[in-house]
C-alpha atoms as a PDB file:
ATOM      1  CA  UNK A   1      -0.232   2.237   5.657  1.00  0.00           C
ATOM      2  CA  UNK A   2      -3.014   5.174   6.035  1.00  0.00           C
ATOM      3  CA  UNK A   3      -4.256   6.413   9.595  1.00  0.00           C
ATOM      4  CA  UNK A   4      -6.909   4.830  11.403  1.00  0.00           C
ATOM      5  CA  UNK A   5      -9.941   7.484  10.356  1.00  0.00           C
ATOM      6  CA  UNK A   6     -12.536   5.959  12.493  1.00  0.00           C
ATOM      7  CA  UNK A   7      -9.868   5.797  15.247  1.00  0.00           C
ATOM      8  CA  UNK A   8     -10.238   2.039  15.870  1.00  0.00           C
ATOM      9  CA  UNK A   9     -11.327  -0.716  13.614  1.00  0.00           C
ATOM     10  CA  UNK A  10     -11.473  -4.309  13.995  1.00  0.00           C
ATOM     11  CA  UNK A  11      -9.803  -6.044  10.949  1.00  0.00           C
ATOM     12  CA  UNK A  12     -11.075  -9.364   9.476  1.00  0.00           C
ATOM     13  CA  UNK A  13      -8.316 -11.520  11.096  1.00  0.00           C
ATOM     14  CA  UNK A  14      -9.178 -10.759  14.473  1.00  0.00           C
ATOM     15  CA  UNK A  15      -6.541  -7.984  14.884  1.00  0.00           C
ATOM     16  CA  UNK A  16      -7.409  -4.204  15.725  1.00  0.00           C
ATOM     17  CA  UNK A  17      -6.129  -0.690  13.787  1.00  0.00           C
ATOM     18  CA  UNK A  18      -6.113   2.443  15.991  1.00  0.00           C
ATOM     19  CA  UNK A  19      -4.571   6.248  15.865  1.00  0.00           C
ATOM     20  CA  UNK A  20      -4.718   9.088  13.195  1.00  0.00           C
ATOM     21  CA  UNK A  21      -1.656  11.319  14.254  1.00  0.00           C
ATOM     22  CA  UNK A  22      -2.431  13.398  11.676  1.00  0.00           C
ATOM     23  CA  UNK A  23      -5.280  15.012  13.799  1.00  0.00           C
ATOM     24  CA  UNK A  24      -4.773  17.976  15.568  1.00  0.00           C
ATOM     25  CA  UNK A  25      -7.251  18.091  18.354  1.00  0.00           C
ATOM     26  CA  UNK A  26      -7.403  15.037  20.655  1.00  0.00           C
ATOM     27  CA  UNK A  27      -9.910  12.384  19.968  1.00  0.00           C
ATOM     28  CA  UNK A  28     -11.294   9.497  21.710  1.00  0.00           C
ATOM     29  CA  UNK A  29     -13.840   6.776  21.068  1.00  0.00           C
ATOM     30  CA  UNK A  30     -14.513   5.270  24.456  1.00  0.00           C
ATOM     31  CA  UNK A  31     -16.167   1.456  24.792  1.00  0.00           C
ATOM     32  CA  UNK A  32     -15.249   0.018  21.853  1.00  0.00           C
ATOM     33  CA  UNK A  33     -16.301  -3.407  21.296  1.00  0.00           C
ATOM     34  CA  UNK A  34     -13.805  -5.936  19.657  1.00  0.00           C
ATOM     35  CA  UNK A  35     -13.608 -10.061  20.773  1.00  0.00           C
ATOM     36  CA  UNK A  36     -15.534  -9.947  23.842  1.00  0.00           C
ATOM     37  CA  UNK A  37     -13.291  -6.976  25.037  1.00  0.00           C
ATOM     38  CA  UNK A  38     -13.972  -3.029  25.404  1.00  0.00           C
ATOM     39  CA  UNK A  39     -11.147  -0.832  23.781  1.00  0.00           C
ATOM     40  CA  UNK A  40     -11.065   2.961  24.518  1.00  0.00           C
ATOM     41  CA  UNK A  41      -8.743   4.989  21.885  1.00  0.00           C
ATOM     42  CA  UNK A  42      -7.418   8.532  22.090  1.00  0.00           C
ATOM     43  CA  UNK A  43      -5.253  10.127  19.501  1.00  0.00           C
ATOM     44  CA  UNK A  44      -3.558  13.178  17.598  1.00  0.00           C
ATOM     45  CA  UNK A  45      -0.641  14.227  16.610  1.00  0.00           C
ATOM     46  CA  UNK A  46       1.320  14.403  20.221  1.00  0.00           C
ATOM     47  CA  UNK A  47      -0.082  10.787  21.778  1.00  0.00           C
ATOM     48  CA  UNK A  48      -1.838   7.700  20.710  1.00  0.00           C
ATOM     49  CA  UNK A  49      -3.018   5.264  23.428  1.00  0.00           C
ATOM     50  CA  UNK A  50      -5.282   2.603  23.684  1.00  0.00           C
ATOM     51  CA  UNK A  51      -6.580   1.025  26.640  1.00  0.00           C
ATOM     52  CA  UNK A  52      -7.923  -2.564  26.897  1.00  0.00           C
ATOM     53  CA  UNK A  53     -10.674  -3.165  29.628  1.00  0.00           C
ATOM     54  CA  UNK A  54      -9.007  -0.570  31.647  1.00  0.00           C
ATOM     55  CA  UNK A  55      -5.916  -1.659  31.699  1.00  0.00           C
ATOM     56  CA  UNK A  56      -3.250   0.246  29.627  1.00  0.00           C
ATOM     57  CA  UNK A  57      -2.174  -1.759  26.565  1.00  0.00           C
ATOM     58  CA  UNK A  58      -0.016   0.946  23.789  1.00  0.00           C
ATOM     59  CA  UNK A  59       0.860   4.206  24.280  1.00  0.00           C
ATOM     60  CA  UNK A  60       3.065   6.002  21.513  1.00  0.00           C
ATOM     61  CA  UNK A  61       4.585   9.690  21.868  1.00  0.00           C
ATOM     62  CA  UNK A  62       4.183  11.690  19.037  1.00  0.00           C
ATOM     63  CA  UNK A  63       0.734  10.107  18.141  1.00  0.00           C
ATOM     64  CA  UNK A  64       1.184   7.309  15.434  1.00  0.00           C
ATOM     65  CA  UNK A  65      -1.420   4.850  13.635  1.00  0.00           C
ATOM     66  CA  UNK A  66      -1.186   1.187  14.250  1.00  0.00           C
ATOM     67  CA  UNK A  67      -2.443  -1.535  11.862  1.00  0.00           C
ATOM     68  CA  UNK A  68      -3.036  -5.073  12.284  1.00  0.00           C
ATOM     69  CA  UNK A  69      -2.360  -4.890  16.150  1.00  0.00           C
ATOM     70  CA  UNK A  70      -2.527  -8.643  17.803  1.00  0.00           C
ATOM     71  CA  UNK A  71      -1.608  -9.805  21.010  1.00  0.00           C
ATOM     72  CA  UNK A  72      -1.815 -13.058  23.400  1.00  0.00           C
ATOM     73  CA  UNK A  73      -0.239 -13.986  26.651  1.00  0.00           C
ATOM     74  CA  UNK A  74       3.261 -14.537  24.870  1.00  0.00           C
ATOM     75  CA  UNK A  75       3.383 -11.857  21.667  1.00  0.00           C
ATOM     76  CA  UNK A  76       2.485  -9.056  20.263  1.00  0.00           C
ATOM     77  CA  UNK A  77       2.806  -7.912  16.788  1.00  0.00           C
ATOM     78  CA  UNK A  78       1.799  -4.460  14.896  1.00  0.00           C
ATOM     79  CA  UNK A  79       3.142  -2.251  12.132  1.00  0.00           C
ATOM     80  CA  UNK A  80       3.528   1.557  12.912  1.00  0.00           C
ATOM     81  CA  UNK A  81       3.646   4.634  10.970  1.00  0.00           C
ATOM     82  CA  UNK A  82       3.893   8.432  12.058  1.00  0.00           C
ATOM     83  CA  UNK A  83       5.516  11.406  10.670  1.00  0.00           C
ATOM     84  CA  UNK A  84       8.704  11.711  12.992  1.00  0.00           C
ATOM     85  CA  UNK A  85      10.337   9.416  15.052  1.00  0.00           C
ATOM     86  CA  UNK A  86       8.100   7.955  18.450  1.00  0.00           C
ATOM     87  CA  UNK A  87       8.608   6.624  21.714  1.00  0.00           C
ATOM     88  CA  UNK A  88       6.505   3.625  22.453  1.00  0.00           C
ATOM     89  CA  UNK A  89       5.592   1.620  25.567  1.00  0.00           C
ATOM     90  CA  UNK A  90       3.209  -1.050  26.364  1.00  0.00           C
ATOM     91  CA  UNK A  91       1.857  -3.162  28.966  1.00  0.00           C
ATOM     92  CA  UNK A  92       4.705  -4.885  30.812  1.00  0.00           C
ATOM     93  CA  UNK A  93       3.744  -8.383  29.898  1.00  0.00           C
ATOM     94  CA  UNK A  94       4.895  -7.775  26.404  1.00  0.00           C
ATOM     95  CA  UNK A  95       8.075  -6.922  26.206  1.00  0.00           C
ATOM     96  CA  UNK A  96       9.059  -4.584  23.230  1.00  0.00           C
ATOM     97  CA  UNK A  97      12.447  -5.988  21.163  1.00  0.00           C
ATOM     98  CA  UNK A  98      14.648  -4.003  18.795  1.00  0.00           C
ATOM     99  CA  UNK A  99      12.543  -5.481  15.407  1.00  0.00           C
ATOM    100  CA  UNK A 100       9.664  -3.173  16.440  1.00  0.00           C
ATOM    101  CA  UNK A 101      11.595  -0.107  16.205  1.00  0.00           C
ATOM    102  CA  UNK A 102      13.672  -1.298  13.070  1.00  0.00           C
ATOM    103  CA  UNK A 103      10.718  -1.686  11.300  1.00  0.00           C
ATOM    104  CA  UNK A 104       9.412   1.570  12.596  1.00  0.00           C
ATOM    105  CA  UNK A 105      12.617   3.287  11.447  1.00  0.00           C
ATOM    106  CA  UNK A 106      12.582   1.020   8.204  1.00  0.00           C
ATOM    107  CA  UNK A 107       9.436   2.552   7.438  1.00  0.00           C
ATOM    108  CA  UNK A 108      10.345   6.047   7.299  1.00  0.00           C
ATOM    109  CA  UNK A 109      13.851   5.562   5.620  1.00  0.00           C
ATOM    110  CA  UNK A 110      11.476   3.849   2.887  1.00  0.00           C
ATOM    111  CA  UNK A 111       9.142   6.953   2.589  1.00  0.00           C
ATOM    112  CA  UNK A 112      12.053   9.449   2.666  1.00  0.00           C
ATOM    113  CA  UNK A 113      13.659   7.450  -0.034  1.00  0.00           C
ATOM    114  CA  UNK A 114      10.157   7.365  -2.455  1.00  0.00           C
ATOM    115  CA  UNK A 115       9.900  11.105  -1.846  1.00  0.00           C
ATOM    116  CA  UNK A 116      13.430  11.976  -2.827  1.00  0.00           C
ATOM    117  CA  UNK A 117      12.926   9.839  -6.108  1.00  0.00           C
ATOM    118  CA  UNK A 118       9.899  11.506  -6.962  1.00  0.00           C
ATOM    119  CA  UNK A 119      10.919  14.557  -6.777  1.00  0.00           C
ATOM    120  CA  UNK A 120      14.159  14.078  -8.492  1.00  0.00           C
ATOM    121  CA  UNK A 121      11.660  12.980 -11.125  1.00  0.00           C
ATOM    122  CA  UNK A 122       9.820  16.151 -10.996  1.00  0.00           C
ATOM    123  CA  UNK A 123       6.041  14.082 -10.119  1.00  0.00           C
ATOM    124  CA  UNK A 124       5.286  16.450  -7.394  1.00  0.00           C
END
């Protein structure tokens, strides 16, 4: 799942990507267009966080990239990817449950694991 180089996309099934945390310097891309809503996005390494009309929507701490982001009145759904562990927290309507972060964690055990293999098979 690759970072979001444009720093916010709208995807073909209505859903949104957004972050890069592998930049350095903060970035933002302000009135973003997406559904009849305006997204603003700012990102790097330390922070990713979107905004939705003005309202705060995702906020994760170190900066991650989120794919395939989708929410209504009752759920939310998104896959996550950084380089270390994050703390995230979103708007209060949604409320975050333990499969987000087991994923999350998932994820990295996953990329740790491919990484050990190939180097134990010398394809650095």
């Amino acid at each position: 799942m690759p970072v979001v180089n444009e720093l916010i996309r709208s995807e073909a099934d209505g859903a949104i990507s957004f972050g890069n945390y592998k930049l350095d310097t903060k970035s933002k891309l302000p009135d973003f267009e997406h559904c009849g809503d305006t997204y603003k996005v700012k990102t790097f390494n330390e922070i990713t966080k979107l905004e939705k009309n003005g309202s705060f929507v995702y906020e994760s701490v170190p900066g991650t990239a989120v794919n395939d982001f989708k929410a209504t009145d009752t759920s939310v759904s998104f896959m996550v990817e950084g380089d270390e562990d994050a703390q995230i927290k979103m708007q209060e309507q949604w409320l975050l449950i333990w499969v987000v972060s087991l994923f999350f964690q998932l994820n990295l055990m996953v990329r740790s694991l491919l990484k050990w293999i190939l180097r134990r098979l010398d394809y650095n």
